[in-house]
Every structure is written in C-alpha cells, then in structure tokens.
Protein backbone atom coordinates (compact mmCIF):
# COMPACT_ATOMS: atom_id res chain seq x y z
CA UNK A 1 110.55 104.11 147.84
CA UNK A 2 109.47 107.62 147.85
CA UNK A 3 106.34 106.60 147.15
CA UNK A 4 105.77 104.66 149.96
CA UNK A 5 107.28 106.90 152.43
CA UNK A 6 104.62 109.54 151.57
CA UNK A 7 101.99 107.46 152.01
CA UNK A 8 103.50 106.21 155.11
CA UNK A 9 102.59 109.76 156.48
CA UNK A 10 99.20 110.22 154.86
CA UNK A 11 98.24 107.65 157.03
CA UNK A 12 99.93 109.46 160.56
CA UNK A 13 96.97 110.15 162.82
CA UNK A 14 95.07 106.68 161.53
CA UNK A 15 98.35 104.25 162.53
CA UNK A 16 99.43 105.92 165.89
CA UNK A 17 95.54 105.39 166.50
CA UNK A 18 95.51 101.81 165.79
CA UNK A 19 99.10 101.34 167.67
CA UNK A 20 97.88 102.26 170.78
CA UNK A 21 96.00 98.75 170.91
CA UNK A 22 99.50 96.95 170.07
CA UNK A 23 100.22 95.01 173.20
CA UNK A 24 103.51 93.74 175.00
CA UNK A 25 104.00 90.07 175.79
CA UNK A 26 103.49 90.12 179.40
CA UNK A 27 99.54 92.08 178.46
CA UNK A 28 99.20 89.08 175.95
CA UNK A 29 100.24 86.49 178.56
CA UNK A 30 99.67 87.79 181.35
CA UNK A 31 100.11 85.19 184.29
CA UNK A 32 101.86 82.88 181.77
CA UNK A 33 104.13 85.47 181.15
CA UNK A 34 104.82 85.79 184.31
CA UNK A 35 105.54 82.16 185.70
CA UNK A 36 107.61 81.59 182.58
CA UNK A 37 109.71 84.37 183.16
CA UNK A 38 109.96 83.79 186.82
CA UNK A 39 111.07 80.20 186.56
CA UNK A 40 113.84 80.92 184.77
CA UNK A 41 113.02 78.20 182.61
CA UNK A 42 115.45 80.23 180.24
CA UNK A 43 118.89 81.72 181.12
CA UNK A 44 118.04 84.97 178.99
CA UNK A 45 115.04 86.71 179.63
CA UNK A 46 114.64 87.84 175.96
CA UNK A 47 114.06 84.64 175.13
CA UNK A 48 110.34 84.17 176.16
CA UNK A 49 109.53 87.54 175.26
CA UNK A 50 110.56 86.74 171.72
CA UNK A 51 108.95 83.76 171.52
CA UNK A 52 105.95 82.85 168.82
CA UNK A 53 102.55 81.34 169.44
CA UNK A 54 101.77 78.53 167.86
CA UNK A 55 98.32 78.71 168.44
CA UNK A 56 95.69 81.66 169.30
CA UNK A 57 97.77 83.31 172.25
CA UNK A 58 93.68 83.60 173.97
CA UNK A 59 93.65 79.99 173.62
CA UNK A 60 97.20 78.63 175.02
CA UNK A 61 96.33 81.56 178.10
CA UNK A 62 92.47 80.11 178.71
CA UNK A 63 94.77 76.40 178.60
CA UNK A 64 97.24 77.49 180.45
CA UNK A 65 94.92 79.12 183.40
CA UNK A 66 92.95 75.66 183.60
CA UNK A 67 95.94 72.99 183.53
CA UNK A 68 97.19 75.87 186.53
CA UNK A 69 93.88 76.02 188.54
CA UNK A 70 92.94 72.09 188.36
CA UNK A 71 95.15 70.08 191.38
CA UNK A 72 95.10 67.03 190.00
CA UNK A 73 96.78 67.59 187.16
CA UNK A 74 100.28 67.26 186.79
CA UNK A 75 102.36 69.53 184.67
CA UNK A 76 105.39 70.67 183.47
CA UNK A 77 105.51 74.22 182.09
CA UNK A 78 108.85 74.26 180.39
CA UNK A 79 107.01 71.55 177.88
CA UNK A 80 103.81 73.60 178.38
CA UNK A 81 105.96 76.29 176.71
CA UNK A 82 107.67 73.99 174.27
CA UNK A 83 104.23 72.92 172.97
CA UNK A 84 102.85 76.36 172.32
CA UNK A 85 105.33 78.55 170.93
CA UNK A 86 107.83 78.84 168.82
CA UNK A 87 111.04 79.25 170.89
CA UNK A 88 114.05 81.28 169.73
CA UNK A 89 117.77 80.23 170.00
CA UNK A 90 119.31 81.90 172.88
CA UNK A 91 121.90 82.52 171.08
CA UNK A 92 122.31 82.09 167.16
CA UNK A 93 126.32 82.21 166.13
CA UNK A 94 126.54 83.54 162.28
CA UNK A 95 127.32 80.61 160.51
CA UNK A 96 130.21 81.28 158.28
CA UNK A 97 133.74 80.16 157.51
CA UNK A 98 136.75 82.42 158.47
CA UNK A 99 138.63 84.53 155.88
CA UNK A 100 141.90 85.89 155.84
CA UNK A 101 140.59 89.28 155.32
CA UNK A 102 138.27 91.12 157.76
CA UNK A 103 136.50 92.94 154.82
CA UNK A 104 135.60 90.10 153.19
CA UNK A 105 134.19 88.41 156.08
CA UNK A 106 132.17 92.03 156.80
CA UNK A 107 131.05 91.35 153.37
CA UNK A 108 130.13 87.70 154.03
CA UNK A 109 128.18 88.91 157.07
CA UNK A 110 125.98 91.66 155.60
CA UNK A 111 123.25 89.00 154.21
CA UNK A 112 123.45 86.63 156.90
CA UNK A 113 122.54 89.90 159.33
CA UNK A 114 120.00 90.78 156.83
CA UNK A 115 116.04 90.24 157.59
CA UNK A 116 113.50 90.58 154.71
CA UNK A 117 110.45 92.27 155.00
CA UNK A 118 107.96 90.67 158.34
CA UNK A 119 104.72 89.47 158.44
CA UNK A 120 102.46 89.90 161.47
CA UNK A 121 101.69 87.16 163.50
CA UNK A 122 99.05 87.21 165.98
CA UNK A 123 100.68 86.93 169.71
CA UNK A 124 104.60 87.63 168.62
CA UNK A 125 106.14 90.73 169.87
CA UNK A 126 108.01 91.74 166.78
CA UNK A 127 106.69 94.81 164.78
CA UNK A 128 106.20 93.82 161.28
CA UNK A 129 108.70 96.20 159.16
CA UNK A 130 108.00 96.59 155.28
CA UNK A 131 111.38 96.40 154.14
CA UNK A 132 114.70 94.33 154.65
CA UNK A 133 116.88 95.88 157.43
CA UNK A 134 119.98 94.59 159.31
CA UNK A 135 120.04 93.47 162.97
CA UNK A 136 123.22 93.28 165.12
CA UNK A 137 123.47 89.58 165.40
CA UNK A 138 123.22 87.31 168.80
CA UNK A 139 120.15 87.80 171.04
CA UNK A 140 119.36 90.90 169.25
CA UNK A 141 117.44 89.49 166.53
CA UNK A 142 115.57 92.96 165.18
CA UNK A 143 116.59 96.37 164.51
CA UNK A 144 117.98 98.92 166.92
CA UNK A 145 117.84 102.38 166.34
CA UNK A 146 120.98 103.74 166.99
CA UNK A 147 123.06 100.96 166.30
CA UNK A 148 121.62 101.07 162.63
CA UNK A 149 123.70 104.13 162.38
CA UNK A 150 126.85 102.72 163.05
CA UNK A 151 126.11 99.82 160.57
CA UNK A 152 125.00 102.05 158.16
CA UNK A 153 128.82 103.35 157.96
CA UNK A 154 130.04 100.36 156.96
CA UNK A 155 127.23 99.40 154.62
CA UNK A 156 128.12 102.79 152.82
CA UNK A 157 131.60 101.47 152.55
CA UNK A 158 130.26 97.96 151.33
CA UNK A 159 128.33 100.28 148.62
CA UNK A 160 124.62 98.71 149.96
CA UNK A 161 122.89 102.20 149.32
CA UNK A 162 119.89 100.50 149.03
CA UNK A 163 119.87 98.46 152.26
CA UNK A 164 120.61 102.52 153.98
CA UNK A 165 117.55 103.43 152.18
CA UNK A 166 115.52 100.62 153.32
CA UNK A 167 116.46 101.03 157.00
CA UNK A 168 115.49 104.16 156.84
CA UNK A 169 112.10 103.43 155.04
CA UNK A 170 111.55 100.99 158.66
CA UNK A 171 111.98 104.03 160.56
CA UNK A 172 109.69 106.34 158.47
CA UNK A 173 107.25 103.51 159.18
CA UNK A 174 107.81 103.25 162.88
CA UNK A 175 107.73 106.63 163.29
CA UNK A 176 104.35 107.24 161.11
CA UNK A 177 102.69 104.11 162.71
CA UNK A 178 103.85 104.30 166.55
CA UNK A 179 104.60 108.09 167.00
CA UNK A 180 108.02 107.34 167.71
CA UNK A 181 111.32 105.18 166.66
CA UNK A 182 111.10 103.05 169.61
CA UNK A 183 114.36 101.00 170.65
CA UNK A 184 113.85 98.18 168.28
CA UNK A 185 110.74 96.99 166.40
CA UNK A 186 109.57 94.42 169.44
CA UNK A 187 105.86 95.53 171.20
CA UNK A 188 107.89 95.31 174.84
CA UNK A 189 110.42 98.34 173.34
CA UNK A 190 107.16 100.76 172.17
CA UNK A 191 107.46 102.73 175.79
CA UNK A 192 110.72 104.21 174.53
CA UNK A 193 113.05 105.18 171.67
CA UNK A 194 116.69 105.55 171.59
CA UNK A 195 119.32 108.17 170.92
CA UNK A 196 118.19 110.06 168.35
CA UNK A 197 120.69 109.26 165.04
CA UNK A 198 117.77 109.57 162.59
CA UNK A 199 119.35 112.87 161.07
CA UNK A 200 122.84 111.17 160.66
CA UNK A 201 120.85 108.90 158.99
CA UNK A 202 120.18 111.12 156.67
CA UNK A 203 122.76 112.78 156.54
CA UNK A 204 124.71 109.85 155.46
CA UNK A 205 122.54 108.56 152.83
CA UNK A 206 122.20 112.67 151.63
CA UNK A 207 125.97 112.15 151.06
CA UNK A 208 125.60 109.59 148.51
CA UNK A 209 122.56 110.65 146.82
CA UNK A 210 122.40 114.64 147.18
CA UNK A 211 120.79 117.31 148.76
CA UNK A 212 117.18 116.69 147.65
CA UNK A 213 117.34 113.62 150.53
CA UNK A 214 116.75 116.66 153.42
CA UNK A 215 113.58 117.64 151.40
CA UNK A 216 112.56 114.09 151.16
CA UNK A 217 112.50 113.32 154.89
CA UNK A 218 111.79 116.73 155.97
CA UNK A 219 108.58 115.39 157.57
CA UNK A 220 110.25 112.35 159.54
CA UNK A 221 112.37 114.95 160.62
CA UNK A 222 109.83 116.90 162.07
CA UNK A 223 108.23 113.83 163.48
CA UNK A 224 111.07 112.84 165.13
CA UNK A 225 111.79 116.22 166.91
CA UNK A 226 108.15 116.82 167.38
CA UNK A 227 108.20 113.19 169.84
CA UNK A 228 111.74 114.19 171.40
CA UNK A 229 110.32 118.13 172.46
CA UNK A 230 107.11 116.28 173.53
CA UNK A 231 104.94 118.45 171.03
CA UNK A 232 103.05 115.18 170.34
CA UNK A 233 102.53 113.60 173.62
CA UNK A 234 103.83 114.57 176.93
CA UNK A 235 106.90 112.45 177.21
CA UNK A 236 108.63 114.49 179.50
CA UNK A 237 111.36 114.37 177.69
CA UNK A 238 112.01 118.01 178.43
CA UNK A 239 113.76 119.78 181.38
CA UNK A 240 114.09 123.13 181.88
CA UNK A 241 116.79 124.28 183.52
CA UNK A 242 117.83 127.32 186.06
CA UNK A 243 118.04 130.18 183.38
CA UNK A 244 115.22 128.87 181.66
CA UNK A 245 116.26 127.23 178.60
CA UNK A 246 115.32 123.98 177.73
CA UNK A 247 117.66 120.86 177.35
CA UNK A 248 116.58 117.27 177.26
CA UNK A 249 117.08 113.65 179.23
CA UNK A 250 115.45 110.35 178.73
CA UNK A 251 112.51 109.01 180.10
CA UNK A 252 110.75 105.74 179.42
CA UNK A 253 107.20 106.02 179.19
CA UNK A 254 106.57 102.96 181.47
CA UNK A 255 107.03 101.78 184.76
CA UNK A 256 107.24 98.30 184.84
CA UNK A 257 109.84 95.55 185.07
CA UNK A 258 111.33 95.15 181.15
CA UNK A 259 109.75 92.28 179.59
CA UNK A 260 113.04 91.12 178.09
CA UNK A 261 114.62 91.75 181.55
CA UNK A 262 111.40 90.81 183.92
CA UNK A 263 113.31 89.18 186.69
CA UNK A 264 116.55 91.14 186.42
CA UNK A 265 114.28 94.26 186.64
CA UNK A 266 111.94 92.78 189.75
CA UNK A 267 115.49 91.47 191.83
CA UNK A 268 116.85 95.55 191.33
CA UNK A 269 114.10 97.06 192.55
CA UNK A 270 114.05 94.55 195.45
CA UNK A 271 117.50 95.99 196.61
CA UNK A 272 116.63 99.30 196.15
CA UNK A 273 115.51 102.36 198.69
CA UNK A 274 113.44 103.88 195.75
CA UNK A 275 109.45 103.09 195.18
CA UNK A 276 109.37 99.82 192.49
CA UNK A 277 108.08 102.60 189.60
CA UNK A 278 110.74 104.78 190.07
CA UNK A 279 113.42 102.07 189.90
CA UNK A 280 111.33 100.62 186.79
CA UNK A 281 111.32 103.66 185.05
CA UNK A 282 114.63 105.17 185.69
CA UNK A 283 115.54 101.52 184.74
CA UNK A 284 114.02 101.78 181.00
CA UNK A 285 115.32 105.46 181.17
CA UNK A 286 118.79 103.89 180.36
CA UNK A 287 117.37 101.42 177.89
CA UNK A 288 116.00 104.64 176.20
CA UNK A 289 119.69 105.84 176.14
CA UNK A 290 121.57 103.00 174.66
CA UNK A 291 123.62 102.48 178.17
CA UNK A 292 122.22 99.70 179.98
CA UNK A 293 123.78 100.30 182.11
CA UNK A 294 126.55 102.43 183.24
CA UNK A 295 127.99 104.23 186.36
CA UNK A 296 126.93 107.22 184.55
CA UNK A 297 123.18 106.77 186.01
CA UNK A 298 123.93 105.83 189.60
CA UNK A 299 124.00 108.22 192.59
CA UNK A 300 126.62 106.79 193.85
CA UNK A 301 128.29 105.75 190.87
CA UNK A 302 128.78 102.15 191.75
CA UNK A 303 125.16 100.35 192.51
CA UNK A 304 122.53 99.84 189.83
CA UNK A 305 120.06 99.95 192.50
CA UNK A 306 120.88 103.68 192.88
CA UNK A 307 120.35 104.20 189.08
CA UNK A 308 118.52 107.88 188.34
CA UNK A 309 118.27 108.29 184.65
CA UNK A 310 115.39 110.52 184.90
CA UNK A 311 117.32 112.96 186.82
CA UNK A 312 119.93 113.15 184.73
CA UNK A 313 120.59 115.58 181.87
CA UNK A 314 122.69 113.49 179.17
CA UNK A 315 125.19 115.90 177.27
CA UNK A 316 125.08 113.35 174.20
CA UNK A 317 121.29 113.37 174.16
CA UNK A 318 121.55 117.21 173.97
CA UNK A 319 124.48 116.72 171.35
CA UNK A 320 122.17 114.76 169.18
CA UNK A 321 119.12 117.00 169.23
CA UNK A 322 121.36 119.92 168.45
CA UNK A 323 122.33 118.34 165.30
CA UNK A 324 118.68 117.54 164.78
CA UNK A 325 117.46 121.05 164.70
CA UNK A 326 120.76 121.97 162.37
CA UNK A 327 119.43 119.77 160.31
CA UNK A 328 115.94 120.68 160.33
CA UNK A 329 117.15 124.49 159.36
CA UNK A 330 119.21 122.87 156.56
CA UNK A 331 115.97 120.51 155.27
CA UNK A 332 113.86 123.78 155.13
CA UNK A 333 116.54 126.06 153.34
CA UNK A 334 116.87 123.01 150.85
CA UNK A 335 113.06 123.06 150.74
CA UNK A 336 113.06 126.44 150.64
CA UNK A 337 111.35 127.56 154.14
CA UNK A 338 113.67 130.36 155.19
CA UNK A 339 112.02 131.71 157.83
CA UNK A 340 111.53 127.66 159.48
CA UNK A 341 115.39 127.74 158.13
CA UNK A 342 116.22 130.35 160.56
CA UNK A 343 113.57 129.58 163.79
CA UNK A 344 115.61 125.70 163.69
CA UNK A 345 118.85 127.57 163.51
CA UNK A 346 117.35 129.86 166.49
CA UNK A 347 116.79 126.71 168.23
CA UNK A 348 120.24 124.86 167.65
CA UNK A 349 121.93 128.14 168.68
CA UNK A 350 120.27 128.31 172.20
CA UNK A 351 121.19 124.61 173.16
CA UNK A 352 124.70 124.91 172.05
CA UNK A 353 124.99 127.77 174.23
CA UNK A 354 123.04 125.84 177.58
CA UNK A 355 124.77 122.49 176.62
CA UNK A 356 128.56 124.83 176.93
CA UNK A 357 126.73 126.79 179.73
CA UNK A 358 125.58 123.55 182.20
CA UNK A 359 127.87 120.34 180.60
CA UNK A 360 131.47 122.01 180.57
CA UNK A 361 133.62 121.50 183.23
CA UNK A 362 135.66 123.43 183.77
CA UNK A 363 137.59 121.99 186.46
CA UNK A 364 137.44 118.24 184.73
CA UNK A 365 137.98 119.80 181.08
CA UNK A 366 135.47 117.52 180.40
CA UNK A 367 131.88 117.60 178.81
CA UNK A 368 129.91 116.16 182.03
CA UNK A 369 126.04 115.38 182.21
CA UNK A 370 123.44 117.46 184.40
CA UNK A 371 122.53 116.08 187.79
CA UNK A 372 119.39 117.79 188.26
CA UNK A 373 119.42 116.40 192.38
CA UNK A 374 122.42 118.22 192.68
CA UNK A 375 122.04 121.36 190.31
CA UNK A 376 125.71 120.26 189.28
CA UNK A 377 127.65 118.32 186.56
CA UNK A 378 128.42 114.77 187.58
CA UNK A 379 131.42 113.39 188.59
CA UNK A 380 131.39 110.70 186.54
CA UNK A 381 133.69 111.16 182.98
CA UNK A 382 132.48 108.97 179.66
CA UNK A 383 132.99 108.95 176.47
CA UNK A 384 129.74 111.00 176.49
CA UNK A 385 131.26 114.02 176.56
CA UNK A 386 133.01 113.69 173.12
CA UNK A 387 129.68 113.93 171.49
CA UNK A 388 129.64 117.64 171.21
CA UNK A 389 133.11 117.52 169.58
CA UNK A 390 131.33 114.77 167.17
CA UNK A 391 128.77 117.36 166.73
CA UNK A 392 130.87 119.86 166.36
CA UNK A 393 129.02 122.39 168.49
CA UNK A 394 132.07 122.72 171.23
CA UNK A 395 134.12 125.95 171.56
CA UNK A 396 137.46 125.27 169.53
CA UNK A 397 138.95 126.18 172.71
CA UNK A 398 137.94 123.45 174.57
CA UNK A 399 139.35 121.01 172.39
CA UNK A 400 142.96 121.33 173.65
CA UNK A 401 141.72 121.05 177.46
CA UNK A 402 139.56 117.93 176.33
CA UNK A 403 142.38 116.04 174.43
CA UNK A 404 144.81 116.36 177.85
CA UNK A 405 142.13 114.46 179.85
CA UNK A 406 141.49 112.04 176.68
CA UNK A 407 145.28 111.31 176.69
CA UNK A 408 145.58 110.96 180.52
CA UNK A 409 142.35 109.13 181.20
CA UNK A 410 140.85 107.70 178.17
CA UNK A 411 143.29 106.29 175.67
CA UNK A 412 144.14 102.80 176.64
CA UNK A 413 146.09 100.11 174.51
CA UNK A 414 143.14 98.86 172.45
CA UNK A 415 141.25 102.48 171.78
CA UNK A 416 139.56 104.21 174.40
CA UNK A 417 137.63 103.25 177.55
CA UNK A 418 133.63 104.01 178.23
CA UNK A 419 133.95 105.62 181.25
CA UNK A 420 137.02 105.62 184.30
CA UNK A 421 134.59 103.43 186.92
CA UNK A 422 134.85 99.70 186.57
CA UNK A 423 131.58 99.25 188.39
CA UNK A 424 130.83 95.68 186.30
CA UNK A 425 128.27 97.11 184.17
CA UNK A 426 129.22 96.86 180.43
CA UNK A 427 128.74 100.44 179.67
CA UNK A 428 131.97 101.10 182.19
CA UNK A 429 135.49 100.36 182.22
CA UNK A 430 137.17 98.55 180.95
CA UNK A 431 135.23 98.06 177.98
CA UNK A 432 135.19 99.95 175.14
CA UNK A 433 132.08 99.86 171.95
CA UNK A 434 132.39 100.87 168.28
CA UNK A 435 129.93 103.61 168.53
CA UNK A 436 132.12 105.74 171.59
CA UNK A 437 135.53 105.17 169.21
CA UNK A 438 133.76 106.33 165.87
CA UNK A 439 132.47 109.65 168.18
CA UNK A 440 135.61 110.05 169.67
CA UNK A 441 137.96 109.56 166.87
CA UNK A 442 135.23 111.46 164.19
CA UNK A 443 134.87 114.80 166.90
CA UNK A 444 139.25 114.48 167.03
CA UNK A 445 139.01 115.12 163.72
CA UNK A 446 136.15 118.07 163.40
CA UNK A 447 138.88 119.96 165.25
CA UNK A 448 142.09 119.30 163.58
CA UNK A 449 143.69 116.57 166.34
CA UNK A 450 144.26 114.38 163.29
CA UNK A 451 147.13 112.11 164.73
CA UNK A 452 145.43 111.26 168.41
CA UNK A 453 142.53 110.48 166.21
CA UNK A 454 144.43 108.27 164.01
CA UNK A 455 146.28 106.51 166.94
CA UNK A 456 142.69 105.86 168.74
CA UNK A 457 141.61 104.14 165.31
CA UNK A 458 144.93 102.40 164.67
CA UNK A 459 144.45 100.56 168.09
CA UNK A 460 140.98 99.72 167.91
CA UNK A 461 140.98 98.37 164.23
CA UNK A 462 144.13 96.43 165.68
CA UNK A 463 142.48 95.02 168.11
CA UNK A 464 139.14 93.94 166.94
CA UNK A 465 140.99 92.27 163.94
CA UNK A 466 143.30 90.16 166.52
CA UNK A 467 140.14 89.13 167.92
CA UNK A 468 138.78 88.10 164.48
CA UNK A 469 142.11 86.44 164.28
CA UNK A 470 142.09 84.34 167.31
CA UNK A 471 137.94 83.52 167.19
CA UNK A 472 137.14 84.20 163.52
CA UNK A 473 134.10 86.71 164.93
CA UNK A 474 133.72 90.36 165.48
CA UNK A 475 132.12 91.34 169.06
CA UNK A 476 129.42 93.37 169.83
CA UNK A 477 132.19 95.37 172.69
CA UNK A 478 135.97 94.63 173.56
CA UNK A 479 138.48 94.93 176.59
CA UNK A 480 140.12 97.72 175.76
CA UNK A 481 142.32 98.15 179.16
CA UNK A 482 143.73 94.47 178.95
CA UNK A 483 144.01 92.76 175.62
CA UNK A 484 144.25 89.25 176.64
CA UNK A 485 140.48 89.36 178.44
CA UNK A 486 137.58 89.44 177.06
CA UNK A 487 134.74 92.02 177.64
CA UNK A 488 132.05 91.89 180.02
CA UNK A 489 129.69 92.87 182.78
CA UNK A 490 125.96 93.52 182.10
CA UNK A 491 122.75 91.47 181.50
CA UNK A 492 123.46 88.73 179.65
CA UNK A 493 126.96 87.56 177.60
CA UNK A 494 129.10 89.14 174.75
CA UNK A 495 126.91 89.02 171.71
CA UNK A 496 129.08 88.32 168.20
CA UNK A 497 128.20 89.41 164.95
CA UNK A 498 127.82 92.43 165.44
CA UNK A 499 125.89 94.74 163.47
CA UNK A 500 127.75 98.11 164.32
CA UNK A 501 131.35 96.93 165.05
CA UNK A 502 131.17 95.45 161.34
CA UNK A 503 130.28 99.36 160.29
CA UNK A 504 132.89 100.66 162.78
CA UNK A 505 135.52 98.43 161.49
CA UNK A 506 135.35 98.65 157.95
CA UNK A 507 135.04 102.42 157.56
CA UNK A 508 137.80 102.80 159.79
CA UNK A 509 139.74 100.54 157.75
CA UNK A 510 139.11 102.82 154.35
CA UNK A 511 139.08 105.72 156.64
CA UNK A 512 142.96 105.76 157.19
CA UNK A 513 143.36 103.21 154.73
CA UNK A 514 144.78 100.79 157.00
CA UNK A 515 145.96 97.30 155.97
CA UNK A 516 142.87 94.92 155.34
C-alpha cells in the first residue's frame, strides 16, 4: 500500500499533465449533451452525465449530428440515448432485508456500498480509482470527499481498517493525478474539491495504526495544502483580509452550468440579476463546500438566485485548514523537520487568531462567516460555526456564550437544526445531516459540555433508528424540527443508504454506548 502511494507521487508532474486532457461529459457530447439534458428526458440530471457509451463516444456524436441535421428523418432521442449508452438507475435502493438491530444492518450495508477497483472506459465520466472505496448510496454512485470522513467513523467502529486505508490510497491518487481531491471521482466534479477532511483522515487511521501514518502521508499533506493556498495553481482560493492576514473561501474553477445539474443551473441564472458566469460559478462555489445549497450563500438569505459563495469567507473552511497546518507541524516533528514543525505551527497560530478576530460574534455568540460585500459577519447562524469548537481552536471562553445560543436556537427534538432559515434548500431548516451533529456534539465535548453533547446524540441516534424502524433504511438527512415529516428541499429527493449517516450512527452508538 505504501508502495504504491510513493509511486503515486513519483509520477506528480507527469499525471496532472496528462489530466488536463480529461474531459467532462458535456466537452465529450457536446450538442448531444446538451439536447439530452435539456429535454428532460430524465427527472435527475445526474443521470445522463453518468451515463456509459456503448460505442466510440466520436462515433454516437458524428451519428447523432447527422440523424439531427437530415429533415427527413424521423427520430426519437430518448431511444437514440437508450441505444448508445449505458443508462444508470435513477435511483438504486440497497437491496437488503431488515434487521432488528441497526448495527447489524450497518454491517450488512458496508459491502453492498462498497465499489472495487474501476477500469477506464472511453466516454464515461467516472475517474478510474485503484482501490475499493465506499460511496454514499442513491444517486451518488462514487466517492465524495468529505463524506468519506464521516463513513470512515463508522468503518473504524466496524473494524474495516483496511477499507480506511484504501480510501485514502483513492485520494493519494486523485490528488497525485489531478492536482487536487476534487468532489467525487466523476470528470464533471474536476473544477473543484470539497471541504478539506483529508487530515482527519489521517488522523483517524493514525489512531489505529500509530504515529508513523503522519510521516507516511506527509507529502499528500503538503499536496493538499499546497492546492487549498493556491501554491500550485491560482485557485483563488485565498482572501486576504483588512489587517492583512490571509483566510480562505471556496471557489470553483469553472463557470458553467453543472453537468449533473445543467438545466437546474441554466433556469437559476435565468432568474438572476448577476452575469450567467458569476451565478455559474458562485453556483459550483457551494458544490465546492458540501452545501448545495443553503441560506448561508444568499444575499438575501432566502433566494438561490442571490447565491454569492465567492464572496463569502466560510468559518468551517478556515476551521479545517487550521487543523491542516496543525497537522502538517505534527507530520514534520514526527518526521523530524523542526524548523517546518514550527513555520506550520506559525501558520495555524495566525488563522486561529483572524478566524476569532473576523468570525466571532460577539453580539450573536456565534461563530459567523465573512461577507466580504459587507466587510461584516453574516447574519445568517449554522451549524458552521461549531467547527472551530470541533477543531478545537475557539477561546474556552466562548464556549459558554456558544452553548446558550445552541440551547435556544439549535437543539430541536431530533438533534440539532442546519441553520434557523427554512428557505427550502436542504442545507436549511429544518433539516438536520450526520456530519453537522458529529461536529457539534464532538466540539461539545473538546470543551467539557459533556451532557448537552450527550443529549444532542441521544436524540439523533433516536431518531434515525425510528426511521430505520418504520422504513428499514437509514437517510442521507432527517427532519429534525418535526419528527413525523420527512426531510427535504434541494435538487433532487432524499437519497437512502447512506454512506455517512451509517458512520454517524454507529460510532455514536459505541460512543455513549447507547442501546443497539
């Protein structure tokens, strides 16, 4: 494995090279792409974009433009489509029979979720990967970065070291070949990555196997930060801010409608005030952050067509890199690189002190984002601003101001709520995702407020296992606010499965070792 990972690296400059000529489905396709997506011939826009050639994809395009351009022939492209490609199930329920016990059907789960190792095929958007990984289940039928996180917990639980280790090989092998993690391994997701979990990655698998793991991945590590602080390429990731120090937002490298949301994308930026690239972008910006889409991101906190993620300055984003460069300082004192030890530590120092300088609010008691229009935090409270608890980079002070507006605002009957705007996007109220409860409930901890921390758990394992109880499935996001609806809002329907709820769930369970 080690091996492998080395020589995943030797080849850096070579494979970022050669992925520059990796192409999206709608470059492939072109006009195809296009009229397939735009006739709707398919509820879920995914669907196409996932979809396999059966033939040379130059040969069902030169087809395709003929049949199109000839009059007298009469056509029908849904069976057009049907006849050259592959076409995935919109939506693919695990197939398994219910058990009494939630563990064991998190257990039963773990190989149907699980995808050997790819093979290229001219024309398909997936990436290949060299080793088995785990999606989330439903639509999502590749990995994610940051969800594989969250699964990761519960595989560590399930005692699948070796599917950790594998997961992370994929990402040493994204990164190595593409420059970048990008937000799963499809062609259409290369323009962007998405919150930045690699080092609690490795952090976690470190925990099982040792110390000598930071030394290992030192160079991914480095990698990784070197994309994020656009020392590679110019992402313009970066923002400096009004003192000078430097903090970080998201910002998709691409400013075109989403191939796996083409027409969702194109009917937004019809509504909007803002030029089509700018909504595109700032569109993708989200998709970069794993909240597609959320209040958070709107100027006026209720419209997606208002949505500037470009112009905002995410306080978990800044969370995350600050436990990046911790990390880095503890891979080179492992490694023995002292003086790298202390210029990372250097580093994490000054954004803890700009993330407590610009994101605390004082008057909300609340970690807020940046609005860079404004020069101000925004108004809008999420479960965001429990990432530097998670991190553990707040001011113990804070942490009694913060649990008062977690208590009045946040806590609801089945965990705690994404943000205090029901706009109708998913990534609002009233739902509530594994991910924000692990964060919230793991940052109560860092700072001794045990027994909220506790309660939040107690109520979300409660009521993802009534769920299971009612439907015999685990959801990729839950109703937090009312128990007896389901969740909703967003793109497309409630995916089951689910890759990081099963991780969630199961080491909250042996967490607190609550009833099975």
């Amino acid at each position: 494995m080690i091996r492998s990972f080395l020589i995943f690296f030797s080849f850096f400059t070579v494979s970022v090279l050669f992925a520059q000529d990796v192409l999206p489905p709608d470059k492939i396709y072109g006009e195809l792409f296009h009229d397939v997506q735009s006739s709707r011939i398919f509820k879920d826009s995914k669907t196409f974009a996932d979809a396999i050639p059966k033939k040379d994809p130059k040969e069902i395009v030169k087809r395709y433009l003929e049949i199109k351009a000839n009059p007298a022939i009469r056509f029908s492209l849904q069976l057009f489509v049907e006849e050259n490609f592959i076409i995935p199930k919109e939506h693919t329920a695990p197939s398994i029979s219910k058990e009494k016990e939630v563990i064991k059907h998190i257990e039963n789960l773990w190989p149907i979720l699980t995808r050997e190792p790819d093979k290229e095929i001219e024309g398909s958007s997936l990436l290949p990967l060299p080793d088995k990984y785990i999606v989330p289940g439903g639509r999502f039928r590749e990995i994610y970065y940051w969800d594989s996180y969250f699964t990761m917990l519960g595989l560590k639980e399930s005692g699948k070291t070796e599917m950790i280790t594998s997961m992370i090989n994929n990402f040493a092998y994204l990164l190595s070949t593409y420059g970048h993690i990008p937000n799963g391994n499809r062609s259409y997701y290369l323009s962007r990555s998405q919150p930045p979990f690699l080092s609690s990655m490795i952090e976690l698998l470190a925990d099982i196997k040792g110390d000598y793991i930071y030394a290992t991945y030192l160079p991914l590590l480095l990698k990784e930060y070197d994309y994020w602080m656009d020392r590679t390429d110019p992402t313009q990731h970066i923002i400096k801010m009004p003192d000078g120090s430097l903090l970080n937002r998201y910002y998709d490298q691409a400013a075109t409608p989403r191939q796996e949301s083409y027409i969702e994308d194109i009917q937004i930026a019809e509504k909007s005030n803002q030029p089509k690239e700018t909504i595109y972008r700032n569109l993708r910006s989200a998709a970069e952050s794993g909240w597609d889409f959320s209040s958070r991101w709107f100027v006026n906190g209720k419209n997606l067509h208002t949505i500037q993620t470009t112009q905002i300055v995410p306080v978990d984003l800044n969370s995350l890199l600050y436990h990046l460069e911790r990390t880095l300082a503890f891979a080179n004192k492992v490694s023995g690189n002292i003086i790298q030890q202390r210029y990372y530590n250097q580093l994490a120092e000054r954004r803890r002190k700009a993330i407590n300088k610009y994101l605390w609010s004082a008057e909300k008691n609340w970690y807020l984002d940046y609005d860079l229009t404004t020069q101000k935090v925004s108004p809008e409270l999420t479960l965001a601003g429990m990432a530097p608890f998670f991190f553990s980079l707040a001011e113990q002070s804070k942490i009694s101001k913060a649990k008062i507006t977690l208590e009045k605002d946040f806590i609801k009957p089945g965990g705690v709520v994404t943000s205090l705007r029901n706009s109708g996007e998913q990534w609002d109220a009233p739902n509530g995702w594994a991910p924000l409860q692990w964060i919230t409930i793991v940052g109560l901890e860092n700072y001794g407020e045990s027994a909220m921390a506790k309660s939040i758990a107690e109520r979300w394992v409660t009521l993802n296992k009534n769920v299971y109880n009612e439907t015999g499935k685990l959801m990729e996001k839950y109703n937090v606010v009312d128990l007896s609806v389901k969740a909703g809002g967003g793109e497309y329907p409630n995916q089951d499965g689910f890759g990081w709820t099963n991780g969630v769930l199961l080491a909250l369970i042996k967490k607190y070792d609550f009833k099975n």
